[in-house]
N, C-alpha and C. Protein backbone atom coordinates (compact mmCIF):
# COMPACT_ATOMS: atom_id res chain seq x y z
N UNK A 1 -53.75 -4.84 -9.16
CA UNK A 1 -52.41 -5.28 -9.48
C UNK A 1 -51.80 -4.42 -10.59
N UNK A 2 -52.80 -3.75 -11.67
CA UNK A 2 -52.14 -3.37 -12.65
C UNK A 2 -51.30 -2.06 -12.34
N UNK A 3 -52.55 -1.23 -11.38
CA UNK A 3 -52.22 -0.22 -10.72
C UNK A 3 -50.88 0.26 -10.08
N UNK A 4 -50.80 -1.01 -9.28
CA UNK A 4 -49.79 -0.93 -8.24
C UNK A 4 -48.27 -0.82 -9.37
N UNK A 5 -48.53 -1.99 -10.21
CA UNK A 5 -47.15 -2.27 -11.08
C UNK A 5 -46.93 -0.65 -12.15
N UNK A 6 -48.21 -0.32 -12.28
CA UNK A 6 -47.66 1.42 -12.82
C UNK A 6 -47.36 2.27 -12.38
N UNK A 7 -48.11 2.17 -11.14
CA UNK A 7 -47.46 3.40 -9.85
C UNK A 7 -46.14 3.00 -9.37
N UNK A 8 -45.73 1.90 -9.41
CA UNK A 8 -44.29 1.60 -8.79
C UNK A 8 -43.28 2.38 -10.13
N UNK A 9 -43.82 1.61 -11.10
CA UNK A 9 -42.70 2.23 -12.43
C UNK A 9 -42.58 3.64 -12.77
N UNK A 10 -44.16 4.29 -12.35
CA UNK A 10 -43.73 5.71 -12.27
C UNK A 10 -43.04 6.35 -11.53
N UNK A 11 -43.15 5.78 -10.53
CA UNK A 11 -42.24 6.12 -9.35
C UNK A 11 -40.65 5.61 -9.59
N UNK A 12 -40.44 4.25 -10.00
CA UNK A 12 -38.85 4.25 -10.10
C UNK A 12 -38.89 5.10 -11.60
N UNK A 13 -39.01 5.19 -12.26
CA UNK A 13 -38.46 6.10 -13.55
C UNK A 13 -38.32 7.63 -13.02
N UNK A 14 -39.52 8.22 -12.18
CA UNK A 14 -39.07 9.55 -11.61
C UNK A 14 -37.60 9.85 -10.60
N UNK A 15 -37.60 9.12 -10.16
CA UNK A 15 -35.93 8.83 -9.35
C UNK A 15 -35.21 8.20 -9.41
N UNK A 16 -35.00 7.49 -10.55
CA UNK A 16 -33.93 6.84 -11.47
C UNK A 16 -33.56 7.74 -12.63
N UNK A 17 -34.34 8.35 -13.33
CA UNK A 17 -34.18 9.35 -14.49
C UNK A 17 -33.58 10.55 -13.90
N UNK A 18 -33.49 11.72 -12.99
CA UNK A 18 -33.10 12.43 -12.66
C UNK A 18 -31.49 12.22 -12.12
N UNK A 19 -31.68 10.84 -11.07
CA UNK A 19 -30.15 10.24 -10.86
C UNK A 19 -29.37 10.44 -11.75
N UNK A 20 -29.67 9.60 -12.65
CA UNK A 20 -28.69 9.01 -14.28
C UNK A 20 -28.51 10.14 -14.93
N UNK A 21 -29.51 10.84 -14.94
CA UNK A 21 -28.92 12.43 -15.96
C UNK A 21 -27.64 13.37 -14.86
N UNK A 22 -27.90 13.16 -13.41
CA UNK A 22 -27.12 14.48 -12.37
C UNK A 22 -25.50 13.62 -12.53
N UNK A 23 -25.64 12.15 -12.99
CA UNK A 23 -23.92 11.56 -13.19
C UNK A 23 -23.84 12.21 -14.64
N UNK A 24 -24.33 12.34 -15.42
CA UNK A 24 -23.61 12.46 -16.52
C UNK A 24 -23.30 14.66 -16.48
N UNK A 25 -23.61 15.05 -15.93
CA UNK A 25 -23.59 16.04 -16.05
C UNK A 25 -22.17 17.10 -15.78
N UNK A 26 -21.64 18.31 -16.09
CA UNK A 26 -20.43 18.18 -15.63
C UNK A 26 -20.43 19.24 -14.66
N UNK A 27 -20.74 18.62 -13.54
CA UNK A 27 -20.63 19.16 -11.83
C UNK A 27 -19.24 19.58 -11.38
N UNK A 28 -18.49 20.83 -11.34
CA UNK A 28 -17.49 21.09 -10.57
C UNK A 28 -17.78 21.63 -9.16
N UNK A 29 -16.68 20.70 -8.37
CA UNK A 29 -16.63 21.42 -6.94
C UNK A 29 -15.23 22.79 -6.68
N UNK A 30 -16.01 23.82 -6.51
CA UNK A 30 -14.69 24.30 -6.35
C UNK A 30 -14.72 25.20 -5.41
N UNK A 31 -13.52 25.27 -4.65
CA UNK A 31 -13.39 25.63 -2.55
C UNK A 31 -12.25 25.67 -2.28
N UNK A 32 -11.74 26.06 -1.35
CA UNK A 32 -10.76 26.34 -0.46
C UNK A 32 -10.61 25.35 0.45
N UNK A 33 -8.90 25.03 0.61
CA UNK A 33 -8.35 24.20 2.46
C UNK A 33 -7.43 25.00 2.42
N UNK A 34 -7.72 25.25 3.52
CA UNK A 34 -6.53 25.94 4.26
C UNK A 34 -5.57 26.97 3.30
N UNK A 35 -4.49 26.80 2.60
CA UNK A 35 -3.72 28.03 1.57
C UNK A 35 -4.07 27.71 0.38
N UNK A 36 -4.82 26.35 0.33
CA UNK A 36 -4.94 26.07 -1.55
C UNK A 36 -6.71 26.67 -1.81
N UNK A 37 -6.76 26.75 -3.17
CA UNK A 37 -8.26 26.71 -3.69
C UNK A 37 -7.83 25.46 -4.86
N UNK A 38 -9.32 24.92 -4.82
CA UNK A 38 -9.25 24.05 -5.87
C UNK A 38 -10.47 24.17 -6.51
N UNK A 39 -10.44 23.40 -8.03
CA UNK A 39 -11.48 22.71 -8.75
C UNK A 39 -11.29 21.38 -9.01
N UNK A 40 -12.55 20.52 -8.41
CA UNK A 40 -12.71 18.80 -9.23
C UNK A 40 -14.00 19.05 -9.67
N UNK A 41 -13.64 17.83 -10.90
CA UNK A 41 -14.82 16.93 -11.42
C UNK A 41 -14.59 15.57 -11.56
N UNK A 42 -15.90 15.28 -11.42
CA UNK A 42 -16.34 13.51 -11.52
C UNK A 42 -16.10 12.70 -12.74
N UNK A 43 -14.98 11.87 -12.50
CA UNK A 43 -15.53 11.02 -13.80
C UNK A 43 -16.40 10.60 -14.72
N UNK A 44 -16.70 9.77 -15.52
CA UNK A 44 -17.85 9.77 -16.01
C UNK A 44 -17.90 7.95 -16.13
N UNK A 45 -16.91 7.19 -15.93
CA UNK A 45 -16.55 5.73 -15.72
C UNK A 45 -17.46 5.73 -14.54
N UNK A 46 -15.98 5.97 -13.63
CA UNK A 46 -16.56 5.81 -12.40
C UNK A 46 -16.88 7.31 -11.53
N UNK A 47 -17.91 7.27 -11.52
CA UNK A 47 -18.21 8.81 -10.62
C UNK A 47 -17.09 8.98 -9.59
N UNK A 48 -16.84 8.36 -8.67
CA UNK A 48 -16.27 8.92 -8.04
C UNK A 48 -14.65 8.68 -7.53
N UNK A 49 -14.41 8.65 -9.21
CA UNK A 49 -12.97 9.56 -9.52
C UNK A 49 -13.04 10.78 -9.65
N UNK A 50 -11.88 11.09 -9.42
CA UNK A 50 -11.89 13.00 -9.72
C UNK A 50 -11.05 13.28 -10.13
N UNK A 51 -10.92 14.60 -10.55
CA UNK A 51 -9.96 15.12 -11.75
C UNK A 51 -9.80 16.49 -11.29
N UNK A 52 -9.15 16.57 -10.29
CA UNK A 52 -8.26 18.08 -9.18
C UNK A 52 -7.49 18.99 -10.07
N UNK A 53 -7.67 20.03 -9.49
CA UNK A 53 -7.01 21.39 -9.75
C UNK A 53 -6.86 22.10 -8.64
N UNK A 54 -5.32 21.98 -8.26
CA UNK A 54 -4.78 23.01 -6.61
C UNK A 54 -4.34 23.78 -6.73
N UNK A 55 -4.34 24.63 -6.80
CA UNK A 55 -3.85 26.64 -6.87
C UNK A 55 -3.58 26.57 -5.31
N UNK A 56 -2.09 26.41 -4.92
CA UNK A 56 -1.84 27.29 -3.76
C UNK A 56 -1.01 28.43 -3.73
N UNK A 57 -1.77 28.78 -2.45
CA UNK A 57 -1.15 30.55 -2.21
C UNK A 57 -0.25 31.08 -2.09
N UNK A 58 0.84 30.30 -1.56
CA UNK A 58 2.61 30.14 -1.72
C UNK A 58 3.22 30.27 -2.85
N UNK A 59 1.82 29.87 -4.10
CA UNK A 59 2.89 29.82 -5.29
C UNK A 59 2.02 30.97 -5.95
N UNK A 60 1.71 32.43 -5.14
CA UNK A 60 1.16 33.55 -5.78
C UNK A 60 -0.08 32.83 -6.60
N UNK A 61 -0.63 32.09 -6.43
CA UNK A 61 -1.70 31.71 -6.97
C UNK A 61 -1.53 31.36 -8.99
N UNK A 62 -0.07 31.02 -9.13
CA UNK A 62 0.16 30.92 -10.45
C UNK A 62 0.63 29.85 -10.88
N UNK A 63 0.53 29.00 -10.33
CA UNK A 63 0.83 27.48 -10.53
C UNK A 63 -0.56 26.44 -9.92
N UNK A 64 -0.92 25.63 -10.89
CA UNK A 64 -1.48 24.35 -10.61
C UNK A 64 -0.96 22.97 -10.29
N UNK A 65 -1.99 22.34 -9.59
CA UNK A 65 -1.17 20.78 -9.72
C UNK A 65 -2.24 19.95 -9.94
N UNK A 66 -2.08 19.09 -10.74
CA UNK A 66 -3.58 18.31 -11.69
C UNK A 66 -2.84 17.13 -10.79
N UNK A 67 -3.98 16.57 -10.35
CA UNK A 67 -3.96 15.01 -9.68
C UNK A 67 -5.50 14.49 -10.35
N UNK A 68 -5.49 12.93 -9.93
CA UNK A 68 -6.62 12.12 -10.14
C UNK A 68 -6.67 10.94 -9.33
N UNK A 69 -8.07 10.69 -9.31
CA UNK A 69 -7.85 9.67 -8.33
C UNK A 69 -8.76 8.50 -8.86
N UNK A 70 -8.46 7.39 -8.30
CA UNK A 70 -9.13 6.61 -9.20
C UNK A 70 -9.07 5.49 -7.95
N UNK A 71 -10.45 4.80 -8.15
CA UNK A 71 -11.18 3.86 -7.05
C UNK A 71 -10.38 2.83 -7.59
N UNK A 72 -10.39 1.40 -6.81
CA UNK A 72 -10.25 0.05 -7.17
C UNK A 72 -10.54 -1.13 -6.29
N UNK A 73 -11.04 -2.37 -6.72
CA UNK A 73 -11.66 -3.14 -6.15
C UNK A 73 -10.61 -4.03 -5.98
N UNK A 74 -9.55 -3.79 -7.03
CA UNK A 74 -8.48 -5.09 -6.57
C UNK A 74 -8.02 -4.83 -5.34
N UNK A 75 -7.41 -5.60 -4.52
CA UNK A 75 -6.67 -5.75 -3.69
C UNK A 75 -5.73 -6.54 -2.91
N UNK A 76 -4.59 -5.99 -4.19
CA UNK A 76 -3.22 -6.90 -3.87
C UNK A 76 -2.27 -6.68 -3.00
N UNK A 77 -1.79 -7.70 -2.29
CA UNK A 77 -1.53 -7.64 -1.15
C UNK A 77 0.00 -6.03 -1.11
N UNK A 78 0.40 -6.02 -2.80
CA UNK A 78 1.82 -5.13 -2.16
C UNK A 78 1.21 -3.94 -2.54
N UNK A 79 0.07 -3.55 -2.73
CA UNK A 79 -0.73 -1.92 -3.37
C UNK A 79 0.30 -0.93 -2.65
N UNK A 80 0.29 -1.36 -1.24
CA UNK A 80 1.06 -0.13 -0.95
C UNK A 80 2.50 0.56 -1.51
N UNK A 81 2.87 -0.76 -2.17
CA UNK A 81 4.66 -0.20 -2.65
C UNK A 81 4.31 0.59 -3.84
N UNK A 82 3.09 0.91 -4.24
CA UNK A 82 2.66 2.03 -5.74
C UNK A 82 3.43 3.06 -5.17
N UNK A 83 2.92 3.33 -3.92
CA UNK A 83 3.17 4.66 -3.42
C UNK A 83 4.58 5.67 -3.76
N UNK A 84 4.89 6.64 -4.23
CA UNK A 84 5.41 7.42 -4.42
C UNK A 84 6.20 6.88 -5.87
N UNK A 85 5.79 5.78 -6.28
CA UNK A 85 6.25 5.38 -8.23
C UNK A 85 5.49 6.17 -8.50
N UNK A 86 6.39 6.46 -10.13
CA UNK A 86 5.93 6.90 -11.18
C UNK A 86 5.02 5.76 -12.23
N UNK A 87 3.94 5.74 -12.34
CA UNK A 87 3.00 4.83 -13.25
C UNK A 87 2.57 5.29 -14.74
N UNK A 88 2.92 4.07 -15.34
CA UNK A 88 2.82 4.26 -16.68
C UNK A 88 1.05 5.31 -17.10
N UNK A 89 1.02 5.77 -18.01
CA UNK A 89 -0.56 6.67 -18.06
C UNK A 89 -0.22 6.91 -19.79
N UNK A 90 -1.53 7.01 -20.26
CA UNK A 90 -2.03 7.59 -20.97
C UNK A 90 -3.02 8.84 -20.94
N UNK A 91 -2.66 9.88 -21.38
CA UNK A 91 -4.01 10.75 -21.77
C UNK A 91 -4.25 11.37 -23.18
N UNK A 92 -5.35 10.52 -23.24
CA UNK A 92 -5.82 10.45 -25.06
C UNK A 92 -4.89 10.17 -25.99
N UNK A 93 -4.56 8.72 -25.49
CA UNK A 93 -3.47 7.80 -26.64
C UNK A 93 -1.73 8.71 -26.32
N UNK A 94 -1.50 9.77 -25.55
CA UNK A 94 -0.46 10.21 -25.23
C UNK A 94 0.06 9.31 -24.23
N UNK A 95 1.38 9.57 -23.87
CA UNK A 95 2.40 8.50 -22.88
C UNK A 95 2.52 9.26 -22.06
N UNK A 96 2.75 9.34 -20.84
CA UNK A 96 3.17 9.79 -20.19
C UNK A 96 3.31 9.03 -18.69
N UNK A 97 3.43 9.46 -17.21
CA UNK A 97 4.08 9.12 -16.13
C UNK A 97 3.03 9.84 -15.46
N UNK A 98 2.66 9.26 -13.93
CA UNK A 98 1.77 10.08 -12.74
C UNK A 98 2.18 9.22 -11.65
N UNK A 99 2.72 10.39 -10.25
CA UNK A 99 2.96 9.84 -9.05
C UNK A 99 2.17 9.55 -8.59
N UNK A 100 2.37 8.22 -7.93
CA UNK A 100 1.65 7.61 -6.75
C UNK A 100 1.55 8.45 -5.50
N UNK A 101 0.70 9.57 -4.85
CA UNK A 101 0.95 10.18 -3.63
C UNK A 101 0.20 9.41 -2.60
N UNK A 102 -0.86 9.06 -3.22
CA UNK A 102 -1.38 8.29 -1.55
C UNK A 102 -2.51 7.29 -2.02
N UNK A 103 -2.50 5.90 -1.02
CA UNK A 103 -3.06 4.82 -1.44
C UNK A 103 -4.01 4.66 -0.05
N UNK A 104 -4.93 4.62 0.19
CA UNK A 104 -5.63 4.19 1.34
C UNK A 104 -6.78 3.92 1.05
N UNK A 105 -7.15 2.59 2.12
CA UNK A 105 -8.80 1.42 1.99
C UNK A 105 -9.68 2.25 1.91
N UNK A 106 -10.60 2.37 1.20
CA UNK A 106 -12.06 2.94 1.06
C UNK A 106 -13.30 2.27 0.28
N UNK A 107 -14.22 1.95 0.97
CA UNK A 107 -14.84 1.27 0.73
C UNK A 107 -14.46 -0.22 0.52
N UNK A 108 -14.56 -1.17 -0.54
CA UNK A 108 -14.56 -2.64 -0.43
C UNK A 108 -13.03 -2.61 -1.14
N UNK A 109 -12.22 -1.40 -1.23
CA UNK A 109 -10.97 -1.36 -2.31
C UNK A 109 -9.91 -0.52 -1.87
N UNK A 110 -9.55 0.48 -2.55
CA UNK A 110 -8.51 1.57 -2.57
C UNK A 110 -8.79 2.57 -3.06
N UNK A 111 -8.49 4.05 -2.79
CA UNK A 111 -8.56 5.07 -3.82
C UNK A 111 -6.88 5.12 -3.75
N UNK A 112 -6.48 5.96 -4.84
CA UNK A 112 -5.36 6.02 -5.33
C UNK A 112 -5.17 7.43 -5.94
N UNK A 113 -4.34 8.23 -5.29
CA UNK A 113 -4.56 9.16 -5.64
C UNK A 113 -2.61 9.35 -6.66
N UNK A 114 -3.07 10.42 -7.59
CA UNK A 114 -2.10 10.29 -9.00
C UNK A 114 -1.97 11.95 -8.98
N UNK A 115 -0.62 11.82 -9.10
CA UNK A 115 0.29 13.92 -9.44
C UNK A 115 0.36 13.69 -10.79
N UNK A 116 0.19 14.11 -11.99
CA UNK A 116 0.41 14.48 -12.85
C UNK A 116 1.81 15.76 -13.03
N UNK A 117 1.22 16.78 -12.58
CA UNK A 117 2.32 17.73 -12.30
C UNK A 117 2.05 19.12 -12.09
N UNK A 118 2.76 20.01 -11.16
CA UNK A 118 2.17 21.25 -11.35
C UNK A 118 2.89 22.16 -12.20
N UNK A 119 2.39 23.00 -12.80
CA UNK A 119 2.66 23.88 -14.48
C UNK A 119 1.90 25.23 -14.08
N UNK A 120 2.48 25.99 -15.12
CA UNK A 120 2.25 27.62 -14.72
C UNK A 120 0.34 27.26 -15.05
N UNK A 121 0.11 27.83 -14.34
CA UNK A 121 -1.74 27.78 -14.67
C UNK A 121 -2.20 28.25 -15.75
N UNK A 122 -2.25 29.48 -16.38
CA UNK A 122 -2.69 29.61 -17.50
C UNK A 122 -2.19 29.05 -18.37
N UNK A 123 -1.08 28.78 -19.27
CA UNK A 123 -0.60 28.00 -19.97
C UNK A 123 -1.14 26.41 -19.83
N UNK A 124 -0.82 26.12 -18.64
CA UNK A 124 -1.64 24.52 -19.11
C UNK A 124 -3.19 24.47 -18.65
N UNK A 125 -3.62 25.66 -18.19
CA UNK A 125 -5.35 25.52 -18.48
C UNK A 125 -6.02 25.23 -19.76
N UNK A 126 -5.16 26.62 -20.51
CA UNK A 126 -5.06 26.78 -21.74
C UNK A 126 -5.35 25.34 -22.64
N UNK A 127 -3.83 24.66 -22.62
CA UNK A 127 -3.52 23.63 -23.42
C UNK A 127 -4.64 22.36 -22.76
N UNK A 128 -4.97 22.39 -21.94
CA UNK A 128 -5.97 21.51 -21.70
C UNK A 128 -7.20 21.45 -22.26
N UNK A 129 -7.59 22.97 -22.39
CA UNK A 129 -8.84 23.39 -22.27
C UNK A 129 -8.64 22.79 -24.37
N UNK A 130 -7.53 23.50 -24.90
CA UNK A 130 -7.87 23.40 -26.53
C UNK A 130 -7.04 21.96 -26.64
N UNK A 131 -7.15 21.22 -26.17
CA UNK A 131 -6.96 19.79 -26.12
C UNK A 131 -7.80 19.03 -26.21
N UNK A 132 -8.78 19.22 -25.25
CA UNK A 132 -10.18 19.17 -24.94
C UNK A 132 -11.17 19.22 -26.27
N UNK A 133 -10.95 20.72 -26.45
CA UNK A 133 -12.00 20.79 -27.74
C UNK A 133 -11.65 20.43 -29.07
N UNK A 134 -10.52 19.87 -29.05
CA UNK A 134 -9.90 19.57 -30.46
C UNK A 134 -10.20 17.82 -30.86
N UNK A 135 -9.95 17.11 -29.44
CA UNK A 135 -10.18 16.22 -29.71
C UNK A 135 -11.99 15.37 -28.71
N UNK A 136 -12.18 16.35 -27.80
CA UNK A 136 -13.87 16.13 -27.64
C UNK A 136 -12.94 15.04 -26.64
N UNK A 137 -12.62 15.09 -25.93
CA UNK A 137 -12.56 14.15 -24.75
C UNK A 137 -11.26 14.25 -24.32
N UNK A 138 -11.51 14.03 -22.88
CA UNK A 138 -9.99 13.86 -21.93
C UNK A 138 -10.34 13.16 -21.00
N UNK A 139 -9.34 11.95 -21.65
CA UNK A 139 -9.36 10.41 -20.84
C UNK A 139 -7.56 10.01 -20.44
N UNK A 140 -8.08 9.72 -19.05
CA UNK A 140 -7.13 8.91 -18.93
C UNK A 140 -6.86 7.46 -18.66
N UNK A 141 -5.77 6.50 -19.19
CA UNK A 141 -6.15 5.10 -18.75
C UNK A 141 -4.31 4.87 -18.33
N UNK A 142 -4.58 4.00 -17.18
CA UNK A 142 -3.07 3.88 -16.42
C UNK A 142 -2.74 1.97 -17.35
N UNK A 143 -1.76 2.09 -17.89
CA UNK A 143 -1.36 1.17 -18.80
C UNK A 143 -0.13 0.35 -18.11
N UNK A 144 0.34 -0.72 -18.64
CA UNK A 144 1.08 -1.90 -18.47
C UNK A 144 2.38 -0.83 -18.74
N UNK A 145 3.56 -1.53 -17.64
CA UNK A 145 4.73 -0.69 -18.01
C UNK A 145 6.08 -1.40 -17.96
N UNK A 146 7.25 -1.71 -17.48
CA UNK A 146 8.22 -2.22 -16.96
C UNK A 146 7.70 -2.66 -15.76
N UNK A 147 8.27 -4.16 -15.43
CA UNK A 147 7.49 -4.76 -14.57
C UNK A 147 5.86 -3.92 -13.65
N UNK A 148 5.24 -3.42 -14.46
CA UNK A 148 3.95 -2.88 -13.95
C UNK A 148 2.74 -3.80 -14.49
N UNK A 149 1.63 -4.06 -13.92
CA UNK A 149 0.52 -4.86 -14.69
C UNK A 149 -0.35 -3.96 -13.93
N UNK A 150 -1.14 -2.73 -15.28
CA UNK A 150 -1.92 -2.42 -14.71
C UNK A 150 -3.68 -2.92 -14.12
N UNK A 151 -3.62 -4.40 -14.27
CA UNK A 151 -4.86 -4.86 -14.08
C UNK A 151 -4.88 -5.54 -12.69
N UNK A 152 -3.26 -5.85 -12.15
CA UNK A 152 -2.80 -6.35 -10.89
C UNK A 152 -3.78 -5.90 -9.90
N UNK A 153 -3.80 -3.88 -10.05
CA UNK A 153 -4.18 -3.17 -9.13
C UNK A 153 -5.42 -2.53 -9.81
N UNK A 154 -5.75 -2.27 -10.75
CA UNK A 154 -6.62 -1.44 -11.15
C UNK A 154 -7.93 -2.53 -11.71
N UNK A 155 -9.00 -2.45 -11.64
CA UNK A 155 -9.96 -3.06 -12.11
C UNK A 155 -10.70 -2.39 -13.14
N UNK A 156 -10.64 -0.84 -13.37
CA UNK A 156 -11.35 -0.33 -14.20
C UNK A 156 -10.05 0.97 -14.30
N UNK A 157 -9.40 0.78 -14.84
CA UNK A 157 -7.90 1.19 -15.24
C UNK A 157 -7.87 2.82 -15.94
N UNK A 158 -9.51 3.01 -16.29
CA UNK A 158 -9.74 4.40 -17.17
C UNK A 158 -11.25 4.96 -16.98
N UNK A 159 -10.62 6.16 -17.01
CA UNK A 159 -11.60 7.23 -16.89
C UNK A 159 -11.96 8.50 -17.66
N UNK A 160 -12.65 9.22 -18.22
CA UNK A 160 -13.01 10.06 -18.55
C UNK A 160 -13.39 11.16 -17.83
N UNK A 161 -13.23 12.71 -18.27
CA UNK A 161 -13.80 13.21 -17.61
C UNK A 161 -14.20 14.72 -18.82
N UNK A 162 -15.57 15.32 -18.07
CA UNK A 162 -15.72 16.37 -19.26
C UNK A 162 -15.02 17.48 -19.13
N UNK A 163 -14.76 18.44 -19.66
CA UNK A 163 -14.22 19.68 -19.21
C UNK A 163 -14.21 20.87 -20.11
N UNK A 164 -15.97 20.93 -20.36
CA UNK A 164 -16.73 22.30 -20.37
C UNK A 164 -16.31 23.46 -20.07
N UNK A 165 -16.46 23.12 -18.79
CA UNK A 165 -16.11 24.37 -17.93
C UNK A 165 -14.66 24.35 -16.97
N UNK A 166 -13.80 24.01 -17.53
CA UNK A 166 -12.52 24.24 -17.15
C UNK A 166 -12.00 25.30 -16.62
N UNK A 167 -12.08 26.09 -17.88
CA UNK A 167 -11.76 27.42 -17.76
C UNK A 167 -12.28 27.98 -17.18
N UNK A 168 -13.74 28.59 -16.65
CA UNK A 168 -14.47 29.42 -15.89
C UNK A 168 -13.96 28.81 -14.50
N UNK A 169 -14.13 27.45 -13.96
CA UNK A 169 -13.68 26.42 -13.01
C UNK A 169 -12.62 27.19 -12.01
N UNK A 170 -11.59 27.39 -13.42
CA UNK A 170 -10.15 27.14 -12.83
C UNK A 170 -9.79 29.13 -12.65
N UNK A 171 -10.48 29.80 -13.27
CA UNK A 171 -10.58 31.04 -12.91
C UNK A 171 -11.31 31.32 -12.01
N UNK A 172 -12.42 30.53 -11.34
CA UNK A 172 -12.91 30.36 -10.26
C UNK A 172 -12.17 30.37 -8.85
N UNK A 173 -11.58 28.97 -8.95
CA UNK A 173 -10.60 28.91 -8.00
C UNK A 173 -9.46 29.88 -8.07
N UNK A 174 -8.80 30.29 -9.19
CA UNK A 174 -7.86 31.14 -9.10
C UNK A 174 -8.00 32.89 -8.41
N UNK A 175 -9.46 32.82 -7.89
CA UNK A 175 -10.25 34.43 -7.29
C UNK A 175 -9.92 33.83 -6.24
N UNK A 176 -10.48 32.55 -5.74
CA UNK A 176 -10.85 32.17 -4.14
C UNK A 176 -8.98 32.09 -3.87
N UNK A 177 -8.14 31.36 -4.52
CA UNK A 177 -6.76 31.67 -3.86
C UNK A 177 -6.18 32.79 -3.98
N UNK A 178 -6.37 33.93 -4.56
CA UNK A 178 -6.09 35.41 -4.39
C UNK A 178 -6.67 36.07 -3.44
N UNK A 179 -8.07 35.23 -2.85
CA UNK A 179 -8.32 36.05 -1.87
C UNK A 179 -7.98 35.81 -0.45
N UNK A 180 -7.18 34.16 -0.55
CA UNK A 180 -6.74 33.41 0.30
C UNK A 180 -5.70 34.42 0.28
N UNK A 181 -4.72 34.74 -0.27
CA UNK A 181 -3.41 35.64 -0.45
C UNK A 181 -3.76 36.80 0.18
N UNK A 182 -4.89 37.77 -0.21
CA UNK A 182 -5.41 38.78 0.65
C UNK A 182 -5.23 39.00 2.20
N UNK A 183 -6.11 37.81 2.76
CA UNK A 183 -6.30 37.61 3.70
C UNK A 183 -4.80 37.60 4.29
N UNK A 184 -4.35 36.61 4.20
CA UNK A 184 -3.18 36.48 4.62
C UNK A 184 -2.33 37.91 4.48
N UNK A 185 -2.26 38.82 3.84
CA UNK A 185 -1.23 40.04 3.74
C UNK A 185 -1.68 41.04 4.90
């Protein structure tokens, strides 16, 4: 009996410990659809929010558009009228606004996907990136607004995300949509 109960614990600590360290870690995906290249990363709330970067090829590869998306378990019956509002946001105690572009069932809830805005790329890589290191975190949390209640729809309303590697990331993607541009000429 004693056996068994140590071999089990060695065993869940070997594939529970490796899990828990690969969420906290800061994993970017970054690839091509079709004319855009992008970079995401994972939240650190909820993993699987993300925190997008779209470089498309139309726009000479010199403009970004930062979206996020964020899971939710609520599900109120008017979720869909979010769609294309502007929602109250914070990022790191700042005010600001993010469009609603698209709301659809996934899993037991909604993902919700949020435009922030697109901006010349280097310049707001830049300001992100020494945003980032100035204040050691970039969070966002979607807040209560004019008739808005963000707890109506959101159950876990904020997220974090790291951004280490931003910059290498987003110069990453910015090769793969120049070469998208290539191709195409």
């Amino acid at each position: 009996m004693y056996w068994t109960s140590f071999s089990f614990l060695r065993m869940f600590l070997f594939i529970i410990i490796p899990l828990s360290s690969a969420y906290s870690e800061e994993e970017w995906n970054i690839d091509k659809f079709q004319t855009s290249a992008y970079a995401r990363v994972s939240g650190e709330v909820t993993h699987g929010d993300s925190l997008n970067f779209f470089i498309q090829s139309r726009d000479n590869c010199e403009k970004v558009s930062n979206t996020f998306t964020v899971y939710t378990h609520e599900k109120p019956g008017d979720i869909k009228q979010l769609l294309n509002k502007h929602i109250p946001i914070k990022i790191n105690e700042e005010e600001y606004t993010a469009k609603v572009n698209n709301v659809s069932p996934f899993l037991m809830g909604y993902k919700v996907m949020f435009t922030i805005g697109t901006f010349p790329l280097k310049e707001y890589i830049y300001h992100l990136n020494n945003l980032y290191l100035k204040e050691k975190r970039f969070e966002i949390e979607i807040v209560n607004g004019v008739d808005f209640k963000a707890n109506k729809y959101f159950d876990v309303p904020h997220n974090n995300w790291k951004l280490e590697k931003l910059v290498p990331s987003i110069l990453e993607a910015n090769k793969i949509c120049k070469n998208i541009n290539n191709l195409e000429s």
